[in-house]
PDB file of N, CA and C in Angstrom:
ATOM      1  N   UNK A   1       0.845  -1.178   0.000  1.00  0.00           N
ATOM      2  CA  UNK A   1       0.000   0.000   0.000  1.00  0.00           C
ATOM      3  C   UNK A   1       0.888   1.237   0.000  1.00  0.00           C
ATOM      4  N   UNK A   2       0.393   2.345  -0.841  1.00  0.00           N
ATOM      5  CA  UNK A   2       1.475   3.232  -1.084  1.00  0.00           C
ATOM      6  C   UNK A   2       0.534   4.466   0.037  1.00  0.00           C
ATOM      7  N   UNK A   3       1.333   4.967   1.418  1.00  0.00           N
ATOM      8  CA  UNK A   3       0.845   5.910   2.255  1.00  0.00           C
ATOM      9  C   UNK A   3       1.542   7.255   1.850  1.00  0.00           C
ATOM     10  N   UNK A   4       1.755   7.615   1.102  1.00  0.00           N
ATOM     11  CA  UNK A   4       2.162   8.936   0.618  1.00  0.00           C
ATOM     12  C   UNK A   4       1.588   9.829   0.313  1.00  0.00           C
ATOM     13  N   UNK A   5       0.186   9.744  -0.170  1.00  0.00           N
ATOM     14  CA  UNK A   5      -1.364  10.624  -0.341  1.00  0.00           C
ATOM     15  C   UNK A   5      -1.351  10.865   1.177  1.00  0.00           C
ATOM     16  N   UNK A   6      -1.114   9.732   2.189  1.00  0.00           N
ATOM     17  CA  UNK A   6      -2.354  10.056   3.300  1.00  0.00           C
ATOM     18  C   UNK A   6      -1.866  11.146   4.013  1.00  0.00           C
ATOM     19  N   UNK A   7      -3.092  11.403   4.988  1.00  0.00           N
ATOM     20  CA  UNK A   7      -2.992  12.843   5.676  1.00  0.00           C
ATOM     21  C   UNK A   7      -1.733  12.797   6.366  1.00  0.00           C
ATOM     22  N   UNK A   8      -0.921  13.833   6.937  1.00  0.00           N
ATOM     23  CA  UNK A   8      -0.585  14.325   7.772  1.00  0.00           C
ATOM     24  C   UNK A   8      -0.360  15.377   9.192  1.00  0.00           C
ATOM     25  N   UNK A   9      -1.849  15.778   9.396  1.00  0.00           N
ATOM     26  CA  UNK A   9      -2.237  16.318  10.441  1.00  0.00           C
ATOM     27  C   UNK A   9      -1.700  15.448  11.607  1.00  0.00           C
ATOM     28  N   UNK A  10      -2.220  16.356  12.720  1.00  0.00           N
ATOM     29  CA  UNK A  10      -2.234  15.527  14.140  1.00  0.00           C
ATOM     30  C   UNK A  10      -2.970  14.541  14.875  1.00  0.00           C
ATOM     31  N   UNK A  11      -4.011  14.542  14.107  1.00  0.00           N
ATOM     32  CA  UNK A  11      -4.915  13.292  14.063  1.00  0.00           C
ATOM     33  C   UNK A  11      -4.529  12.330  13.157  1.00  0.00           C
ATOM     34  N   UNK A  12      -3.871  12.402  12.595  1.00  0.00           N
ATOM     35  CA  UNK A  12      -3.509  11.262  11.471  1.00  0.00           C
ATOM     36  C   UNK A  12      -3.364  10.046  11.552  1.00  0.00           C
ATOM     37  N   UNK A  13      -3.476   8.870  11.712  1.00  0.00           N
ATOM     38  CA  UNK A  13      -2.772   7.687  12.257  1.00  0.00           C
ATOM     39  C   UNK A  13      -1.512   7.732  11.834  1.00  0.00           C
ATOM     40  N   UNK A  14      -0.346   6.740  13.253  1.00  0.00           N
ATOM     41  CA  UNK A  14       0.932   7.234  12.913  1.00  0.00           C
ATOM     42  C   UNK A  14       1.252   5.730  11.720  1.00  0.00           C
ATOM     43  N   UNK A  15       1.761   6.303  10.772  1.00  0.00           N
ATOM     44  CA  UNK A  15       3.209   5.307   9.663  1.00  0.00           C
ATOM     45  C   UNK A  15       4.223   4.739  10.431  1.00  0.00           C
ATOM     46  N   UNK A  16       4.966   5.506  10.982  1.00  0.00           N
ATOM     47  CA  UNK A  16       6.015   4.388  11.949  1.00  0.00           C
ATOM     48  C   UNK A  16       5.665   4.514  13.525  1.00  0.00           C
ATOM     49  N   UNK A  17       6.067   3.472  14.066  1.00  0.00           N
ATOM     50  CA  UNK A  17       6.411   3.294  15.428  1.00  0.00           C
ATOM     51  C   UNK A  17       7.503   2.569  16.309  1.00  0.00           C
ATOM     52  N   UNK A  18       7.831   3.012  17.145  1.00  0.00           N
ATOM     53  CA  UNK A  18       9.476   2.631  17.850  1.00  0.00           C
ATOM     54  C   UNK A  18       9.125   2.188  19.050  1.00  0.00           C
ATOM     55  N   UNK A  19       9.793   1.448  20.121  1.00  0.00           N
ATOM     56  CA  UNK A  19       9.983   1.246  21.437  1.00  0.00           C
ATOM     57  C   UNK A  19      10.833   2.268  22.024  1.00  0.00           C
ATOM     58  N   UNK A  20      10.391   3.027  22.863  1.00  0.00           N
ATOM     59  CA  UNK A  20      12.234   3.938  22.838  1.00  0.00           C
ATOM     60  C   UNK A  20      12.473   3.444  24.693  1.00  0.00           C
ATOM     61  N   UNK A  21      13.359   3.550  25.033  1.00  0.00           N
ATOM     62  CA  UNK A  21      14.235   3.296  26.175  1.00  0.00           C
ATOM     63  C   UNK A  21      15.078   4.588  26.725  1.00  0.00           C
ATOM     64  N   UNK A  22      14.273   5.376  27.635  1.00  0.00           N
ATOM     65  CA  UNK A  22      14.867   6.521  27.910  1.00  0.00           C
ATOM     66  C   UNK A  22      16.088   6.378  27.982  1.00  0.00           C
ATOM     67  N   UNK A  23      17.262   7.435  28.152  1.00  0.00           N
ATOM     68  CA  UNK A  23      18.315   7.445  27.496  1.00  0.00           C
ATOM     69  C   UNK A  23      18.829   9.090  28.162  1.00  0.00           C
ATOM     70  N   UNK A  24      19.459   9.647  29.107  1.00  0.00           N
ATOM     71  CA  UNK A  24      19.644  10.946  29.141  1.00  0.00           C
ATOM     72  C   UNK A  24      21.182  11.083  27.959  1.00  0.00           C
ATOM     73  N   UNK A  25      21.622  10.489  27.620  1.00  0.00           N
ATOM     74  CA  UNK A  25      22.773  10.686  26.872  1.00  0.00           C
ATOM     75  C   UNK A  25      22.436  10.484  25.537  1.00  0.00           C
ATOM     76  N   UNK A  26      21.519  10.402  24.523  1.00  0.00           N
ATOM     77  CA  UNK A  26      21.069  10.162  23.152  1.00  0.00           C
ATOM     78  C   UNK A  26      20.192  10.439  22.742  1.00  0.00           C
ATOM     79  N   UNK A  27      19.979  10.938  21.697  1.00  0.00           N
ATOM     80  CA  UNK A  27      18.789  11.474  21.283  1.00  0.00           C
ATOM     81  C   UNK A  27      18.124  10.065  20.329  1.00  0.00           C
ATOM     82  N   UNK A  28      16.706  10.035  20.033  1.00  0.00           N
ATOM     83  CA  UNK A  28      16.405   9.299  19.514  1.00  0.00           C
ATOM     84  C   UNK A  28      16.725   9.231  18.152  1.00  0.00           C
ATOM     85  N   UNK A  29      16.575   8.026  17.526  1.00  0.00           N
ATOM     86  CA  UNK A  29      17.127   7.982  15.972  1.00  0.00           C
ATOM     87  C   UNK A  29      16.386   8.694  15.019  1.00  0.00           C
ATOM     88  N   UNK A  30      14.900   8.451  15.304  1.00  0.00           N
ATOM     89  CA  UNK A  30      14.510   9.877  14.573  1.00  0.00           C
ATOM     90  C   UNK A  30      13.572  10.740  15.519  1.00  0.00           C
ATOM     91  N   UNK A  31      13.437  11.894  15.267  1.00  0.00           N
ATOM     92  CA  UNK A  31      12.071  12.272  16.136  1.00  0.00           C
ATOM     93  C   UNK A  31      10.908  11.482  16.110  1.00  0.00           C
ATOM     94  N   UNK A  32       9.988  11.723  16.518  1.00  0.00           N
ATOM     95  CA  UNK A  32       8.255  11.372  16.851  1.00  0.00           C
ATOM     96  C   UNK A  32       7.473  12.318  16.547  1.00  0.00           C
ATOM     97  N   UNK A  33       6.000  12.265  16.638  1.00  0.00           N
ATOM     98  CA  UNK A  33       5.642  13.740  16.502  1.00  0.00           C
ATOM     99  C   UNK A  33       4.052  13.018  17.604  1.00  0.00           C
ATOM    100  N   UNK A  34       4.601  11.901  18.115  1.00  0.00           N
ATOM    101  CA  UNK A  34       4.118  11.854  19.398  1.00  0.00           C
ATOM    102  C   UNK A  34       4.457  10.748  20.725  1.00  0.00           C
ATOM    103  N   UNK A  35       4.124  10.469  21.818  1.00  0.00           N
ATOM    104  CA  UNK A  35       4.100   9.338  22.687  1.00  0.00           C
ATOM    105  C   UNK A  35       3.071   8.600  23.084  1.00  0.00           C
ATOM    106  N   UNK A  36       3.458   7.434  22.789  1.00  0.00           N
ATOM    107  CA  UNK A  36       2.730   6.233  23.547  1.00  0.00           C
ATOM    108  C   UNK A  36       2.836   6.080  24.962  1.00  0.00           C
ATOM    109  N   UNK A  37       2.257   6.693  26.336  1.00  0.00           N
ATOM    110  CA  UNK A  37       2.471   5.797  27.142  1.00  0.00           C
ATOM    111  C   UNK A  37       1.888   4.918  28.208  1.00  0.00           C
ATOM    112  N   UNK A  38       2.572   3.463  27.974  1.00  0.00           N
ATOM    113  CA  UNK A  38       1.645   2.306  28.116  1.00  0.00           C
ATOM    114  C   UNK A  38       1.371   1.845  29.556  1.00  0.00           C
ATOM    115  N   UNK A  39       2.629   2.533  30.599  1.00  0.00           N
ATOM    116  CA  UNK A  39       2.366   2.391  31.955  1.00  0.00           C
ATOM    117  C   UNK A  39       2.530   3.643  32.374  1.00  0.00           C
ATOM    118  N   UNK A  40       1.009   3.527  33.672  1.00  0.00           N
ATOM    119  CA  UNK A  40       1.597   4.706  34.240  1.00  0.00           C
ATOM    120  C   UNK A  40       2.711   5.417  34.848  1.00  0.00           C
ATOM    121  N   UNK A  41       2.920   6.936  35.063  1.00  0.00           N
ATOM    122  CA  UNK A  41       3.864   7.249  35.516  1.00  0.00           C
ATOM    123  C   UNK A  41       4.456   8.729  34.807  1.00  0.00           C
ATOM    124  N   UNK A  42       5.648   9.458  34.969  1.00  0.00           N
ATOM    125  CA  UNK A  42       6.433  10.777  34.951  1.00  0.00           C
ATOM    126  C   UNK A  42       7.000  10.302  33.594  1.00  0.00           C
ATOM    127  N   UNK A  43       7.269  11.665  32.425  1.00  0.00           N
ATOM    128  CA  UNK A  43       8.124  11.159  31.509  1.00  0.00           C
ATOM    129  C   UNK A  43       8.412  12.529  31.334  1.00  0.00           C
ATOM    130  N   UNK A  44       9.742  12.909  31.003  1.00  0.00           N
ATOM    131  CA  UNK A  44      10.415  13.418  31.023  1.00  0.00           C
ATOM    132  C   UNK A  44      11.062  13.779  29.456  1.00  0.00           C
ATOM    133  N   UNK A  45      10.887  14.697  29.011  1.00  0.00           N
ATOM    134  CA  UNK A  45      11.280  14.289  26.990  1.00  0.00           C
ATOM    135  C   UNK A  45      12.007  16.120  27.137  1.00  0.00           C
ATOM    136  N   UNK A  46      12.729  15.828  25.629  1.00  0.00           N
ATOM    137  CA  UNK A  46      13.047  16.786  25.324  1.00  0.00           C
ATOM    138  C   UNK A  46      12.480  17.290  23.794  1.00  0.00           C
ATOM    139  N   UNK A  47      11.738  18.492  23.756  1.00  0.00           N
ATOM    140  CA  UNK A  47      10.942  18.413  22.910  1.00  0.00           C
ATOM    141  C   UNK A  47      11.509  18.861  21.594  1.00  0.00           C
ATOM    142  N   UNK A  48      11.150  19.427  20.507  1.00  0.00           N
ATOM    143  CA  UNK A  48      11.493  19.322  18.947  1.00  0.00           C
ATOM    144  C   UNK A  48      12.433  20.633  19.317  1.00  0.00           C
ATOM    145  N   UNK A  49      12.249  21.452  20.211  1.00  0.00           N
ATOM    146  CA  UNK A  49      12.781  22.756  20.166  1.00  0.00           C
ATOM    147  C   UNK A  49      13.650  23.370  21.276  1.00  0.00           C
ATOM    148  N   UNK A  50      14.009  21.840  21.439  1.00  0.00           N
ATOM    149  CA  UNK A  50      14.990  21.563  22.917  1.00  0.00           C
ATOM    150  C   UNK A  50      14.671  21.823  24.161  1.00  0.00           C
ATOM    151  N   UNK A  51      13.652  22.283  24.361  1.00  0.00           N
ATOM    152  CA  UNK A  51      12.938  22.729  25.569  1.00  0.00           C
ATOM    153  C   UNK A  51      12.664  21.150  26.004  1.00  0.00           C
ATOM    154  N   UNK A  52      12.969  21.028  27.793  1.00  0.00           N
ATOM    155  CA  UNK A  52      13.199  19.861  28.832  1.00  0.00           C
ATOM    156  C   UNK A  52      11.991  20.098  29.488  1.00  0.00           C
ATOM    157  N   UNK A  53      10.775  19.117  29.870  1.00  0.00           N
ATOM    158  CA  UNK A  53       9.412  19.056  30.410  1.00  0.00           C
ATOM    159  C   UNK A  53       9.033  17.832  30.574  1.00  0.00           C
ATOM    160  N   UNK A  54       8.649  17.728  32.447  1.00  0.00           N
ATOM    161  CA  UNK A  54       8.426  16.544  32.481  1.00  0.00           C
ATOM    162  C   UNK A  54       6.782  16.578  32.732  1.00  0.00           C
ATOM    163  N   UNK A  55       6.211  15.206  32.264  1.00  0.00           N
ATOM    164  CA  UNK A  55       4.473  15.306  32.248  1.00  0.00           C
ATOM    165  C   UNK A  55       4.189  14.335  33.774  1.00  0.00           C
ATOM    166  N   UNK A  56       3.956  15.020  34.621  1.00  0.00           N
ATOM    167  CA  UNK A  56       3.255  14.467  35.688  1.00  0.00           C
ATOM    168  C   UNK A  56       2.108  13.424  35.886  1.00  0.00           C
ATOM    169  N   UNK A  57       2.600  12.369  36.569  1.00  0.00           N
ATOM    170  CA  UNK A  57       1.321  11.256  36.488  1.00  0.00           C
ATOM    171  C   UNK A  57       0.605  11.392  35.168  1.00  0.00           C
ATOM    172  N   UNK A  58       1.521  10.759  34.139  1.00  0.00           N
ATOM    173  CA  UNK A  58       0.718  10.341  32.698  1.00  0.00           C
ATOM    174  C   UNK A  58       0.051   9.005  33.013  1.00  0.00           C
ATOM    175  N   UNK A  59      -1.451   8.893  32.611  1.00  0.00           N
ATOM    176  CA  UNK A  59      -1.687   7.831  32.726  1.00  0.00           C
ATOM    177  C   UNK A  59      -1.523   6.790  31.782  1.00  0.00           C
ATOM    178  N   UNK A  60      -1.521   5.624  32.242  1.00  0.00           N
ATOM    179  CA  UNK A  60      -1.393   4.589  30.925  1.00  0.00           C
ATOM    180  C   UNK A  60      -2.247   4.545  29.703  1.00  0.00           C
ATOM    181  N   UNK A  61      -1.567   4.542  28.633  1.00  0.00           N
ATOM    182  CA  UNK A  61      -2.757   3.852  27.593  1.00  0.00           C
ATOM    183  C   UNK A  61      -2.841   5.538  26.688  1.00  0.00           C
ATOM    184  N   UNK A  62      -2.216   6.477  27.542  1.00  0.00           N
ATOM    185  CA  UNK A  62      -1.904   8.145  26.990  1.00  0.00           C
ATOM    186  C   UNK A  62      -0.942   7.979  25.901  1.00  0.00           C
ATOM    187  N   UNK A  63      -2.099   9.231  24.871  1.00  0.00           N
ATOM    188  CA  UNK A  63      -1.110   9.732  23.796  1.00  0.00           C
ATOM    189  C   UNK A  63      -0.634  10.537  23.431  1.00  0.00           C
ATOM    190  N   UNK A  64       1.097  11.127  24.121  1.00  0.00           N
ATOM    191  CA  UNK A  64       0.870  12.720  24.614  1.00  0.00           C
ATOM    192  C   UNK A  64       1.323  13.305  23.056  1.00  0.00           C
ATOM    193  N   UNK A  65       0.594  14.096  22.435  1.00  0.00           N
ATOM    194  CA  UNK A  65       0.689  14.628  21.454  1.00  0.00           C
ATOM    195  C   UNK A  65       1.749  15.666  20.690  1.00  0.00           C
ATOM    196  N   UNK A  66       3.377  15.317  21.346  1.00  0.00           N
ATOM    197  CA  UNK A  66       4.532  16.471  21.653  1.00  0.00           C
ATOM    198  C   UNK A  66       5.006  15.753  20.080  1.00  0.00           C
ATOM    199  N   UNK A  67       5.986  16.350  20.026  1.00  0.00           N
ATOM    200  CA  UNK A  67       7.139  16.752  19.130  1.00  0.00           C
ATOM    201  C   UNK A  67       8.350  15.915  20.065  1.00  0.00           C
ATOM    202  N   UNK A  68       8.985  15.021  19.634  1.00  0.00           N
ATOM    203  CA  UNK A  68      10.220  13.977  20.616  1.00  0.00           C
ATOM    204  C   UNK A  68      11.173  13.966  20.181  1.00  0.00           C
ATOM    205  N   UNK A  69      12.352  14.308  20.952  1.00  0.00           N
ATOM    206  CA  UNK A  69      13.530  14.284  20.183  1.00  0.00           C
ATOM    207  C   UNK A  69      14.579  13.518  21.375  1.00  0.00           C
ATOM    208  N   UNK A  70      14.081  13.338  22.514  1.00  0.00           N
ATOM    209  CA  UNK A  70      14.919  12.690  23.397  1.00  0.00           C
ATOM    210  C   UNK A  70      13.581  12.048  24.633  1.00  0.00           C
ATOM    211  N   UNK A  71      13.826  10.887  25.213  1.00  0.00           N
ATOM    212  CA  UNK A  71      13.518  10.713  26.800  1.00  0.00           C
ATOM    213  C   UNK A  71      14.115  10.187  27.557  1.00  0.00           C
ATOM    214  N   UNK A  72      13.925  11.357  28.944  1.00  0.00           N
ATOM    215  CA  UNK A  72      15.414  11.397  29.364  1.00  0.00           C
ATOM    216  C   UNK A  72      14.850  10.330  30.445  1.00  0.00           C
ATOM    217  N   UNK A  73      16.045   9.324  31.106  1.00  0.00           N
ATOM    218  CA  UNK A  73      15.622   8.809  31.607  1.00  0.00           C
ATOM    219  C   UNK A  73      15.422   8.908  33.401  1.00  0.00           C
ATOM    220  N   UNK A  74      16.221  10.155  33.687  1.00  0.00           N
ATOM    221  CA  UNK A  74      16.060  10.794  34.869  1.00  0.00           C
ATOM    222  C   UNK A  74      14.974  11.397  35.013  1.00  0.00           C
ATOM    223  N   UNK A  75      14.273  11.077  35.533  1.00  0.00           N
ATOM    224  CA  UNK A  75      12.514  11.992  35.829  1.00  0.00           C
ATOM    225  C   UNK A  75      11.390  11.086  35.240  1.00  0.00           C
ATOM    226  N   UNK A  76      11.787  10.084  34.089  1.00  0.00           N
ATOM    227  CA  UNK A  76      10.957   9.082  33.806  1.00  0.00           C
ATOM    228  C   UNK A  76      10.554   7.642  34.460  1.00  0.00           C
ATOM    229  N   UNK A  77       9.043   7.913  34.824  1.00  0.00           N
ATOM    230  CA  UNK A  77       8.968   6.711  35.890  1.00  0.00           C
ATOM    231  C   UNK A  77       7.727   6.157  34.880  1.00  0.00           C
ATOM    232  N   UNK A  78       7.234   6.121  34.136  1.00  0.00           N
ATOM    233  CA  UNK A  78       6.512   5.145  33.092  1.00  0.00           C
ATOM    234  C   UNK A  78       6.970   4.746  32.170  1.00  0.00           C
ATOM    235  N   UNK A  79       6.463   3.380  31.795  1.00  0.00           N
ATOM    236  CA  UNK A  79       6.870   2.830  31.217  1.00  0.00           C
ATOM    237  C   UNK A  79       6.284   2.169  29.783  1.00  0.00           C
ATOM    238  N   UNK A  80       7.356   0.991  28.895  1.00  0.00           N
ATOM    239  CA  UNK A  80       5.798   0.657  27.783  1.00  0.00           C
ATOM    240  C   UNK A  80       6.347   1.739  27.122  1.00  0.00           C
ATOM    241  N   UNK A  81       7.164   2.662  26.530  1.00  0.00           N
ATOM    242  CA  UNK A  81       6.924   4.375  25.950  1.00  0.00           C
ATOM    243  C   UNK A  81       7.151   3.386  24.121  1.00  0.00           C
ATOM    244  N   UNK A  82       6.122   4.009  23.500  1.00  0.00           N
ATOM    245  CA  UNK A  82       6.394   3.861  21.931  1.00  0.00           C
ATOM    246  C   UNK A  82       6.300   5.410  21.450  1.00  0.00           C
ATOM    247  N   UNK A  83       7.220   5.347  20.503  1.00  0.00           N
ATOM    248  CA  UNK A  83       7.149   6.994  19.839  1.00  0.00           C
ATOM    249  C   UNK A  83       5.941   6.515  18.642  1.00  0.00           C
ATOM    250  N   UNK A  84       5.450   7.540  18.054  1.00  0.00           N
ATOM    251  CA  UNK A  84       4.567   7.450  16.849  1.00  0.00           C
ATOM    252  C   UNK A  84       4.729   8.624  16.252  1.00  0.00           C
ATOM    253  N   UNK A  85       4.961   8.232  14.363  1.00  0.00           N
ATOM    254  CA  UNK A  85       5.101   9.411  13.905  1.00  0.00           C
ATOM    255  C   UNK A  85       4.374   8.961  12.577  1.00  0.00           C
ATOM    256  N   UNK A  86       3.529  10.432  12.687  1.00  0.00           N
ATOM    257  CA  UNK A  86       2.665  10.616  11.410  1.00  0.00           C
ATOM    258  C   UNK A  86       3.561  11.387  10.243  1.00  0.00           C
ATOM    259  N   UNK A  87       4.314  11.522  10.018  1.00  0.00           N
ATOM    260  CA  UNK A  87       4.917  11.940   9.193  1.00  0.00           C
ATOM    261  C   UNK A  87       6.584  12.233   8.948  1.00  0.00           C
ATOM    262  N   UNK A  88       7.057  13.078   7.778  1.00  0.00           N
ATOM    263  CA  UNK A  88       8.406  13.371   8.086  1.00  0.00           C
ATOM    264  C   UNK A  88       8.450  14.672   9.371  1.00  0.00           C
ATOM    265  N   UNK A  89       8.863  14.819  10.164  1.00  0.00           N
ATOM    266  CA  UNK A  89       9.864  16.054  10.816  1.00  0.00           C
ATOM    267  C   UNK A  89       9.947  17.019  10.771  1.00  0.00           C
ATOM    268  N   UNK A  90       9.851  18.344   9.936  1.00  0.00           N
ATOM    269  CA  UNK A  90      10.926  19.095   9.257  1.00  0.00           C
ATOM    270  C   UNK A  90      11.650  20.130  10.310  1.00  0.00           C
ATOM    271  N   UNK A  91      13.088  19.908   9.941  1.00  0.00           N
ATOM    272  CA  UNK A  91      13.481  20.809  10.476  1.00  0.00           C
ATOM    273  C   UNK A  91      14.112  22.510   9.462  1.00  0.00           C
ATOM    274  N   UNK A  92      14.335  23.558  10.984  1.00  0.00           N
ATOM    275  CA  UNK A  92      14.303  24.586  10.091  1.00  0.00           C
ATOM    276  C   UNK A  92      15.753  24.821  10.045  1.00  0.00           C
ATOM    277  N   UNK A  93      15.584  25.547   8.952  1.00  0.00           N
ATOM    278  CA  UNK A  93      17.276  25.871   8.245  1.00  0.00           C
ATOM    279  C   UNK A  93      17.132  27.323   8.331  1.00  0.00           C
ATOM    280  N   UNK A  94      18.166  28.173   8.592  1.00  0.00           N
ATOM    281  CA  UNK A  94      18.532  29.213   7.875  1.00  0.00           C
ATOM    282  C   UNK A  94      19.639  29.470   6.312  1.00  0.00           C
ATOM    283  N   UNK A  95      19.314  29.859   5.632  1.00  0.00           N
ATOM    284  CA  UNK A  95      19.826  29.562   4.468  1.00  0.00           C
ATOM    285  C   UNK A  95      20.339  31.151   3.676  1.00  0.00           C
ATOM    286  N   UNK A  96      21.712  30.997   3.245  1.00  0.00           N
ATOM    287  CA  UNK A  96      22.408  32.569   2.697  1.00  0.00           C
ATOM    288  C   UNK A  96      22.255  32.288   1.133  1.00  0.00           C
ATOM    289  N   UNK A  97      21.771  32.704   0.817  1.00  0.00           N
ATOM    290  CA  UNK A  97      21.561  33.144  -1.013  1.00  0.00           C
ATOM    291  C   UNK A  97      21.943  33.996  -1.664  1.00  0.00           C
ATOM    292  N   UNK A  98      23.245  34.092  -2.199  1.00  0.00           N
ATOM    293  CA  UNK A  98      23.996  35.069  -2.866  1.00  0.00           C
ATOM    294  C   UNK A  98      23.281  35.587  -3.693  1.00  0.00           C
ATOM    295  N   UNK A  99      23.208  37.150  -4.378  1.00  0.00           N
ATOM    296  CA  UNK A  99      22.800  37.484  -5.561  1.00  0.00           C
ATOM    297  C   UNK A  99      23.423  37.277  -6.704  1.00  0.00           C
ATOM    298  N   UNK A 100      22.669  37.332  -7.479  1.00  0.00           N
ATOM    299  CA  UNK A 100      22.983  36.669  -9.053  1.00  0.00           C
ATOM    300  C   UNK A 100      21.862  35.991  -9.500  1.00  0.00           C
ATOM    301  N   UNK A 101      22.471  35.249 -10.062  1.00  0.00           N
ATOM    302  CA  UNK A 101      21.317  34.149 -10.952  1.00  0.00           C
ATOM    303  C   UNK A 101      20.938  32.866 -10.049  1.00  0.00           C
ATOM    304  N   UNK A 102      21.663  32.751  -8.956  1.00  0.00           N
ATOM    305  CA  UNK A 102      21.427  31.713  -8.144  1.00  0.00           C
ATOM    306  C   UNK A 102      19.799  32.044  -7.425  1.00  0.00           C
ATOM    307  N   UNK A 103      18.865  30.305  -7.311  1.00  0.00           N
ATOM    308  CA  UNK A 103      17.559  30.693  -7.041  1.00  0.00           C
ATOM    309  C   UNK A 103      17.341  29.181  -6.483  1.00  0.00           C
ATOM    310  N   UNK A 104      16.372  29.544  -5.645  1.00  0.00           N
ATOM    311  CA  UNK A 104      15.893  28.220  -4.974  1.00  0.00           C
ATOM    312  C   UNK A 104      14.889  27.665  -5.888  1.00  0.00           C
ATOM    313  N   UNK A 105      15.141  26.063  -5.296  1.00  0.00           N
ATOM    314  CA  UNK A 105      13.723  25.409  -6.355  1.00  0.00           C
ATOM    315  C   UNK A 105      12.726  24.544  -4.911  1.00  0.00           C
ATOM    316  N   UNK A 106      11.851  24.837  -4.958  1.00  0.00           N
ATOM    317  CA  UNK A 106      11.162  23.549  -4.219  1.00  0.00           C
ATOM    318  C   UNK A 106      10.279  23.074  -4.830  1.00  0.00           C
ATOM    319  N   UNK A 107      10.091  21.233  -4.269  1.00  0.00           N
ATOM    320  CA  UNK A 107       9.251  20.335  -4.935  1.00  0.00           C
ATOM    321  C   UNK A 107       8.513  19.516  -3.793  1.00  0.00           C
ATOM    322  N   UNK A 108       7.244  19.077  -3.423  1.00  0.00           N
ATOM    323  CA  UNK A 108       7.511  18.174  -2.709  1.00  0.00           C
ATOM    324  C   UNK A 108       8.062  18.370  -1.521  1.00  0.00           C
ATOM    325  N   UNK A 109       7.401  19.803  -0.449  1.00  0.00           N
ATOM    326  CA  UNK A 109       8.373  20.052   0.872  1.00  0.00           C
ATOM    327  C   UNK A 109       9.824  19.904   0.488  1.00  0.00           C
ATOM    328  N   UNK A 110      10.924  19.842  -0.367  1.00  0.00           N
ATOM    329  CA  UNK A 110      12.016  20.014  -0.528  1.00  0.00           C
ATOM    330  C   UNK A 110      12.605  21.363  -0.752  1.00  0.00           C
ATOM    331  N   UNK A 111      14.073  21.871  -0.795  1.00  0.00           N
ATOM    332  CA  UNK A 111      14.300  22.947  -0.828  1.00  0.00           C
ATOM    333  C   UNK A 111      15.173  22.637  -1.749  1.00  0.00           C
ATOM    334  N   UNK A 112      15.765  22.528  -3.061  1.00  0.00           N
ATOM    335  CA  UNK A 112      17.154  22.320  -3.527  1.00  0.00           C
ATOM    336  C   UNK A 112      17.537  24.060  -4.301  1.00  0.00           C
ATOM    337  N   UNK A 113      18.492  23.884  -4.485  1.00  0.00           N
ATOM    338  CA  UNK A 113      19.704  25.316  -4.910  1.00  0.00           C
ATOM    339  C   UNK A 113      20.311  25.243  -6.071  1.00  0.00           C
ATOM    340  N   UNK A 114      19.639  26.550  -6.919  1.00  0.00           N
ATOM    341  CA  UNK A 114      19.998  25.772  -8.052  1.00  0.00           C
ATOM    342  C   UNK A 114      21.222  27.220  -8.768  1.00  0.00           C
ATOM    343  N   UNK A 115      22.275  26.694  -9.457  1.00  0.00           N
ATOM    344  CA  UNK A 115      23.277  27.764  -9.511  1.00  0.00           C
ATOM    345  C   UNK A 115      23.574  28.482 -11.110  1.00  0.00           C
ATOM    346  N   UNK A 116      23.152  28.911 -11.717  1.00  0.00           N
ATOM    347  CA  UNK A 116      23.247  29.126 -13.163  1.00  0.00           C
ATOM    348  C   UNK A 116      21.486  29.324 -13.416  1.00  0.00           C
ATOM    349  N   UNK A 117      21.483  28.918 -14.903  1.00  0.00           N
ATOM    350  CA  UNK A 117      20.280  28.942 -15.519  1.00  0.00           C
ATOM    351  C   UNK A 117      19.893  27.363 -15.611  1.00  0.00           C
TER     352      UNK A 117
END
């Protein structure tokens, strides 16, 4: 089945899912753009925009709806955690564009740089 049409909102159902194993020293392999969590308890994440927040008595079976880029495992006392992600990520760039003939192209959420004609 090709999921590339389907939505990507926040309601979306998620395309991938991970086990993650808090970790204060690693960030996860990819972000999330939410949490599973399956036992109760404290979780502790670092969110898409590096900002550190821990969620108090999450209950089990919760789907906390953040942006994941780490969980740390100091402050995390639930357990069961699956990441879910409805989509790609994006992260932001700042980008220098000389004058001239040089011009951006995008396709497809992509950004490529294109140099001449």
């Amino acid at each position: 089945m090709d999921f590339k049409n389907f939505s990507t909102s926040p309601d979306s159902p998620s395309v991938d899912q991970v086990s993650i194993t808090p970790n204060d020293g690693a960030d996860l392999l990819s972000p999330v753009s939410s949490l599973y969590v399956g036992v109760s308890g404290n979780v502790t994440l670092v969110g898409a925009k590096g900002n550190t927040v821990t969620f108090v008595g999450v209950p089990g079976g919760t789907i906390l709806p953040v942006a994941v880029v780490r969980v740390l495992a100091t402050g995390t006392t639930a357990t069961n955690l699956i990441g879910l992600s409805i989509g790609i990520l994006r992260a932001t760039y700042s980008l220098f564009i000389p004058l001239g003939s040089d011009r951006l192209i995008t396709s497809g959420g992509h950004v490529f740089y294109s140099v001449g004609q």
